[in-house]
Protein backbone atom coordinates (compact mmCIF):
# COMPACT_ATOMS: atom_id res chain seq x y z
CA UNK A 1 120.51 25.78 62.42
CA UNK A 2 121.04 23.45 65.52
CA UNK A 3 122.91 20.96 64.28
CA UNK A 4 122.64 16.93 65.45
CA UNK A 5 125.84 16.16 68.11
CA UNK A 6 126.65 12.60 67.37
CA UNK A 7 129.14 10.20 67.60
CA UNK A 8 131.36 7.83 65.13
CA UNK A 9 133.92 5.53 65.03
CA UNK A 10 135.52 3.96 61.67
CA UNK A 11 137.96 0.69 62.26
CA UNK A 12 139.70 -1.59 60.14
CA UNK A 13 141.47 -4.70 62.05
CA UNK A 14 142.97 -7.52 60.99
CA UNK A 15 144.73 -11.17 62.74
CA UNK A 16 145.52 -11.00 66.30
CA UNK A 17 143.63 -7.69 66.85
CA UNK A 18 139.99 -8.59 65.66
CA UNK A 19 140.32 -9.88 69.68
CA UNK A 20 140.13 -6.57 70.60
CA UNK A 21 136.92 -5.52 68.80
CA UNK A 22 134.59 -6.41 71.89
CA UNK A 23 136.88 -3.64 73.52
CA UNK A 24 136.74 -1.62 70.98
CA UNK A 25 133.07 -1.56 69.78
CA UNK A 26 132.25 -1.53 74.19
CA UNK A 27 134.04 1.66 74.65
CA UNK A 28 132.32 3.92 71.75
CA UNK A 29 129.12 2.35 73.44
CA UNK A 30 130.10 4.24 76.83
CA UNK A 31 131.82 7.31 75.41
CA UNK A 32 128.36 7.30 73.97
CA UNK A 33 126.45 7.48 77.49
CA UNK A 34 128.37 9.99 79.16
CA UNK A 35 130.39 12.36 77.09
CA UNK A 36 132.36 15.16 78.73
CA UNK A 37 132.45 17.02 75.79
CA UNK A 38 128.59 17.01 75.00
CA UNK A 39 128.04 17.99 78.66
CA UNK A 40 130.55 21.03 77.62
CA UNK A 41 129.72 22.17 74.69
CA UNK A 42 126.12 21.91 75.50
CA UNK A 43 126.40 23.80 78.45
CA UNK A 44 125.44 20.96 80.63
CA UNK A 45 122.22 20.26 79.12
CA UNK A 46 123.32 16.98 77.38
CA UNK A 47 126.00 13.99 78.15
CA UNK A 48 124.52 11.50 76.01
CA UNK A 49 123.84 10.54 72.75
CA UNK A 50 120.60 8.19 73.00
CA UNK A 51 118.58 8.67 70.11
CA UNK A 52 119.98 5.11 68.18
CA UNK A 53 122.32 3.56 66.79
CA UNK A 54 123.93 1.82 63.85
CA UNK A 55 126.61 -0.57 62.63
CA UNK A 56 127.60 -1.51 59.19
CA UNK A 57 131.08 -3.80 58.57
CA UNK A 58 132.64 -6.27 56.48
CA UNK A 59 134.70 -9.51 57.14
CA UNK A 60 136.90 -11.25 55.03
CA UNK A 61 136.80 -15.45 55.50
CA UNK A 62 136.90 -15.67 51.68
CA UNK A 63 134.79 -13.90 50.23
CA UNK A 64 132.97 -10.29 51.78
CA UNK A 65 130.57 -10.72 54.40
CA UNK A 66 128.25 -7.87 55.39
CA UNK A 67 127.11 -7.10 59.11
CA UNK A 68 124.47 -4.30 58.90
CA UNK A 69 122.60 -3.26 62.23
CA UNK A 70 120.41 -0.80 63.19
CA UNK A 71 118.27 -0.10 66.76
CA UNK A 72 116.66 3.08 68.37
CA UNK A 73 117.26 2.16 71.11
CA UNK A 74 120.53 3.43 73.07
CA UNK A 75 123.63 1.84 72.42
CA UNK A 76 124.71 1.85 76.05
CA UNK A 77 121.16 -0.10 76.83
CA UNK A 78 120.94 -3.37 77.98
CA UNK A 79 119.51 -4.80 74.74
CA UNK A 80 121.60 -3.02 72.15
CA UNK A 81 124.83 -4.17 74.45
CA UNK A 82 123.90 -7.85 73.37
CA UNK A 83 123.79 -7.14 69.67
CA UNK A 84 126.80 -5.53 69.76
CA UNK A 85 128.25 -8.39 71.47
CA UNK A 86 126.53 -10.65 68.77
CA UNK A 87 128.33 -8.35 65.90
CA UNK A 88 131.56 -8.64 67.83
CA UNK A 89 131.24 -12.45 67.98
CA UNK A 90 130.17 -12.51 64.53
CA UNK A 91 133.13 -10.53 63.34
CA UNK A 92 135.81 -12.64 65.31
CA UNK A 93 135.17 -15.65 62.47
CA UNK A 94 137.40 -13.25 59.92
CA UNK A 95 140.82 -12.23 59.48
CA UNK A 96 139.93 -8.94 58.44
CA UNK A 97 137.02 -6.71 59.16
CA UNK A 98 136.25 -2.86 58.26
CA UNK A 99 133.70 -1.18 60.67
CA UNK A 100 131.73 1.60 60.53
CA UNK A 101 129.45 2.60 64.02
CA UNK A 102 127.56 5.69 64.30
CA UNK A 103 125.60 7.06 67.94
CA UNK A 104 122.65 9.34 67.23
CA UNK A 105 122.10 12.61 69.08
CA UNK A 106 119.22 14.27 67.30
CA UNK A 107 117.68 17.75 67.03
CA UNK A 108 114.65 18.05 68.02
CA UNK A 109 113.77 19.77 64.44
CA UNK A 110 114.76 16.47 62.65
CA UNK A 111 112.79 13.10 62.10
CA UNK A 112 113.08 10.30 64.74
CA UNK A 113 113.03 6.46 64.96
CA UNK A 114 115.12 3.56 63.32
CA UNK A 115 115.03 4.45 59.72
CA UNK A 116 116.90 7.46 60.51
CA UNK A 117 119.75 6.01 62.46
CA UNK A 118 123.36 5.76 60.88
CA UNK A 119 124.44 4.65 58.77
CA UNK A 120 122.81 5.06 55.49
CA UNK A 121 122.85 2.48 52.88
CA UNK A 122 122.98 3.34 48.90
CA UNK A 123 122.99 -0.01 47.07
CA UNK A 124 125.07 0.20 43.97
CA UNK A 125 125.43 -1.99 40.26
CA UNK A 126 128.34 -4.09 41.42
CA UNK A 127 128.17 -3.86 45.24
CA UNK A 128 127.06 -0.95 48.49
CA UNK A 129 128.35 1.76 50.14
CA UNK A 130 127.30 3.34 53.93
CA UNK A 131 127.53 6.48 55.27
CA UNK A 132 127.64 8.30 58.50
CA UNK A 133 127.67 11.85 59.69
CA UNK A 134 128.73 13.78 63.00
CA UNK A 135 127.25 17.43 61.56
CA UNK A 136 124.71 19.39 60.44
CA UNK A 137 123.98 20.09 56.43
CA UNK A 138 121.69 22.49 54.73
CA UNK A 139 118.32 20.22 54.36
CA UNK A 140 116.39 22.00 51.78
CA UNK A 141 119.32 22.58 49.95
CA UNK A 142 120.11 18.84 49.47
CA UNK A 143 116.01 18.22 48.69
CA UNK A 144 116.19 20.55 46.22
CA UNK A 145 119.02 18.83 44.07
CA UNK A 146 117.97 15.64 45.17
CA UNK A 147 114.32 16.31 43.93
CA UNK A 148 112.91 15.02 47.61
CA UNK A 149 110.64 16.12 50.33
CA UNK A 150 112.85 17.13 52.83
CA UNK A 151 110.76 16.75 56.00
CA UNK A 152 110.39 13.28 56.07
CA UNK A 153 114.52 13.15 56.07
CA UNK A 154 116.94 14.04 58.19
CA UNK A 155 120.15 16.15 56.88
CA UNK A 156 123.07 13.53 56.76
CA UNK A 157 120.49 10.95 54.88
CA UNK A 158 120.38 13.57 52.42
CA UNK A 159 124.17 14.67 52.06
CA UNK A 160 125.23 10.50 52.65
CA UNK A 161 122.89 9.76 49.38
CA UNK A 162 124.23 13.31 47.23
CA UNK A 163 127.99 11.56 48.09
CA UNK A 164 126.93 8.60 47.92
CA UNK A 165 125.47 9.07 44.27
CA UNK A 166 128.03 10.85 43.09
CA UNK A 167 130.85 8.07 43.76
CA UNK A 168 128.34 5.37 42.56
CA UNK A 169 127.92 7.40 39.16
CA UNK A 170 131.71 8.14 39.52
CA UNK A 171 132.87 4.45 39.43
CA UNK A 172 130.20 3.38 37.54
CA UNK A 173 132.24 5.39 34.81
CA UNK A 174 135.54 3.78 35.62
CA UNK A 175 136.90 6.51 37.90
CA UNK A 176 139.00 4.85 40.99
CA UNK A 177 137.11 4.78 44.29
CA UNK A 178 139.79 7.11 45.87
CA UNK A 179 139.38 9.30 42.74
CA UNK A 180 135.91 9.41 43.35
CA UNK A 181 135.70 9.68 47.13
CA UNK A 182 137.48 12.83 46.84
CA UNK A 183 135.40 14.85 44.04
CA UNK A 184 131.92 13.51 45.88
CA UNK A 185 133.45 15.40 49.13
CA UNK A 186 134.50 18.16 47.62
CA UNK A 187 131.30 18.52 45.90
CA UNK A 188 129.25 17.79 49.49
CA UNK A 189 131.34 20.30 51.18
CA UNK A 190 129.08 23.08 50.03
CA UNK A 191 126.17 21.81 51.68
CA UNK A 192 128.07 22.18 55.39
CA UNK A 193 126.67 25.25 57.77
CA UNK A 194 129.33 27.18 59.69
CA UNK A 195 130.34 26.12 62.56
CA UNK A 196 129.38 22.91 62.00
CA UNK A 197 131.50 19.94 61.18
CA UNK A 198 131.87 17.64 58.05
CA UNK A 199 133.18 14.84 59.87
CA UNK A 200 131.56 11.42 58.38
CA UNK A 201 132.54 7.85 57.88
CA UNK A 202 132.39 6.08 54.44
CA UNK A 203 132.44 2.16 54.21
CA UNK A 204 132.40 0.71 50.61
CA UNK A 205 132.63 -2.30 49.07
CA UNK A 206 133.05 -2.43 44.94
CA UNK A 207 132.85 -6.35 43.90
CA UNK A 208 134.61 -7.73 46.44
CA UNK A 209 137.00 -5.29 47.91
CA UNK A 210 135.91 -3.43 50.62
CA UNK A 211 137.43 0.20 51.05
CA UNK A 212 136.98 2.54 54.24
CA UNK A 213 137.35 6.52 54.46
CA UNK A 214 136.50 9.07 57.15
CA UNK A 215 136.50 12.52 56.90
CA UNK A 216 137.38 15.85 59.30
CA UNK A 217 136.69 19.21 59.03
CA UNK A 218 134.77 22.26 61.06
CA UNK A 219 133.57 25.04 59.00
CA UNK A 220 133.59 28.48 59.68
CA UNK A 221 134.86 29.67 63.50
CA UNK A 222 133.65 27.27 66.13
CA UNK A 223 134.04 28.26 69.88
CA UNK A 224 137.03 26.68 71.59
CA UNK A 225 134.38 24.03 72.90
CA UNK A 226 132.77 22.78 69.67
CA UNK A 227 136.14 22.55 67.58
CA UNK A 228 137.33 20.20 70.41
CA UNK A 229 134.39 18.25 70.29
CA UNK A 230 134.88 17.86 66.27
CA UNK A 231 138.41 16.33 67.07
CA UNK A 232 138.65 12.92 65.36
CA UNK A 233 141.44 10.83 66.70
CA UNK A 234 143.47 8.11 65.61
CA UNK A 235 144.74 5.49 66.92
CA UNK A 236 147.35 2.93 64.38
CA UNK A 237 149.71 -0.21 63.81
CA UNK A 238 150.35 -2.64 61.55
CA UNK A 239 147.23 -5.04 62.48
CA UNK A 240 144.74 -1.95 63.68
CA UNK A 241 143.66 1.35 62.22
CA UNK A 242 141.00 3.26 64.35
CA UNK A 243 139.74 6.99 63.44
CA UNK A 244 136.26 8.36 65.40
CA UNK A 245 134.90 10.91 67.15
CA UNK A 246 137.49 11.97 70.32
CA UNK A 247 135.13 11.00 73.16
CA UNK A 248 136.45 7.31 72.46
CA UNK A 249 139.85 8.46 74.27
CA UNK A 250 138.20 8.56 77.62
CA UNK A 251 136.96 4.91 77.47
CA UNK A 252 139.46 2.85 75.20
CA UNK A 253 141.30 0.40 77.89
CA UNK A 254 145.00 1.32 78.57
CA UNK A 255 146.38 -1.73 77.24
CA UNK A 256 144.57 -1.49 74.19
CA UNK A 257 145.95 2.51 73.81
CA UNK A 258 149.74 1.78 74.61
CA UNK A 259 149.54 -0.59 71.63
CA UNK A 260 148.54 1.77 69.43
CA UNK A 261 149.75 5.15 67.80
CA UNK A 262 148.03 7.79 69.05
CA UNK A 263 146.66 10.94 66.63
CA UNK A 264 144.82 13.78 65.64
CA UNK A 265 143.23 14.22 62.09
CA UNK A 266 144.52 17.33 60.05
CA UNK A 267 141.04 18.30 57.74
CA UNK A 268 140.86 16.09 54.80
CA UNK A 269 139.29 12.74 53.86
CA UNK A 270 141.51 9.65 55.05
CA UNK A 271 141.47 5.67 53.54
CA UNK A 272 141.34 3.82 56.24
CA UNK A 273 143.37 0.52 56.10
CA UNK A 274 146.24 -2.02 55.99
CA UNK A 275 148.53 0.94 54.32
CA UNK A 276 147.93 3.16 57.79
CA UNK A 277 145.61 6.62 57.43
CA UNK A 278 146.21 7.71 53.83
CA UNK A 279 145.05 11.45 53.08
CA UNK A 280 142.67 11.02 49.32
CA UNK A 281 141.53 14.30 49.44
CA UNK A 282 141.86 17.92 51.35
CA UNK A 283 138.86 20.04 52.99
């Protein structure tokens, strides 16, 4: 299976350090157009992950308010460097925001164009959840439970709506969200190839509390080259939590990384928020 080599990035920020969001949002744009560990795990073939590009977030002023973006078009291209400049702006009216931003590298075996950008959206009964993946998953697998043609979809569409439905039917029977995060993972983890990774981002929001979760693992045994390029890093203090994809290292500004707690993510699925990275579920 060749498997689609993206890239992800989930954020929560809050006062003083929605400032830094331009930075932040700017740097997974470049780590996006050249990244070293593409180029090396690809064997030189590819640095750049071009084939679109998607944001979804929510900002507290009061009540939630949704940002929800999606373009084909590169992220590191002129154009799509001006909407992400108009989310950041956006964004800075709130004293809290959760973000979720995903950079498409696609297989050539698997649909292209906007509609199949990250993230994907399930609406829910009492409110929406989004869902990203870096990873392949086992297509006609996922049709078949699903009940869907599966060549009109691309892989993480189908495994973000099997997790995706499973939480919504999950709460929707009064489990927690964290609860329910975990079992819909657990269940999704099947669907994973080896050598492949399961590393995703999760944004919710249940009435009017928004929740964020990411996830890392790499099945089976990866070269040296691919597990590295699976690495999700964090970076954390009180008024920022940052997990994504570990190109983002090579491109975060200095000032903005010697504020921050630097990490790597154990396997598991993480809650991304004012409480730190909180470990819901293991892989």
């Amino acid at each position: 299976m060749v498997l689609d080599m993206c890239r992800l990035l989930a954020a929560w920020l809050r006062d003083g350090m929605i400032d830094s969001l331009n930075d932040v949002l700017h740097a997974f744009a470049e780590s996006s157009r050249f990244d070293p560990y593409l180029e090396k795990v690809s064997s030189g073939k590819s640095r750049e992950h071009d084939d679109g590009w998607g944001v979804a977030a929510v900002g507290y002023g009061g009540n939630p308010s949704v940002v929800y973006q999606r373009m084909l078009e590169p992220i590191y291209s002129e154009n799509s460097l001006r909407i992400l400049d108009l989310v950041a702006r956006r964004l800075r009216r709130y004293s809290e925001v959760y973000v979720l931003i995903h950079a498409r590298k696609s297989s050539r075996n698997e649909p292209y164009g906007q509609d199949y950008t990250h993230p994907f959206m399930r609406l829910m009964d009492n409110g929406a959840l989004w869902f990203a993946h870096n990873g392949g998953a086992d297509k006609e697998a996922l049709a078949r439970v699903l009940g869907v043609y599966p060549w009109v979809r691309v892989d993480s569409e189908l495994l973000g709506y099997f997790i995706m439905g499973l939480i919504d039917e999950c709460v929707s029977g009064g489990g927690g969200l964290d609860e329910c995060v975990g079992k819909a993972y657990a269940e999704g983890l099947r669907f994973i190839p080896g050598a492949s990774g399961y590393n995703t981002g999760l944004l919710a929001l249940v009435s009017k509390t928004a929740s964020l979760y990411v996830s890392h693992k790499v099945l089976g045994n990866p070269s040296p080259e691919l597990a590295e390029y699976y690495r999700i890093i964090s970076y954390a203090s009180r008024e920022a939590v940052l997990a994504g994809s570990i190109t983002i290292r090579e491109y975060m500004p200095g000032s903005l990384r010697k504020s921050l707690n630097e990490g790597l993510l154990e396997p598991g699925v993480y809650r991304i928020g004012a409480g730190g990275l909180t470990r819901v579920a293991s892989l």
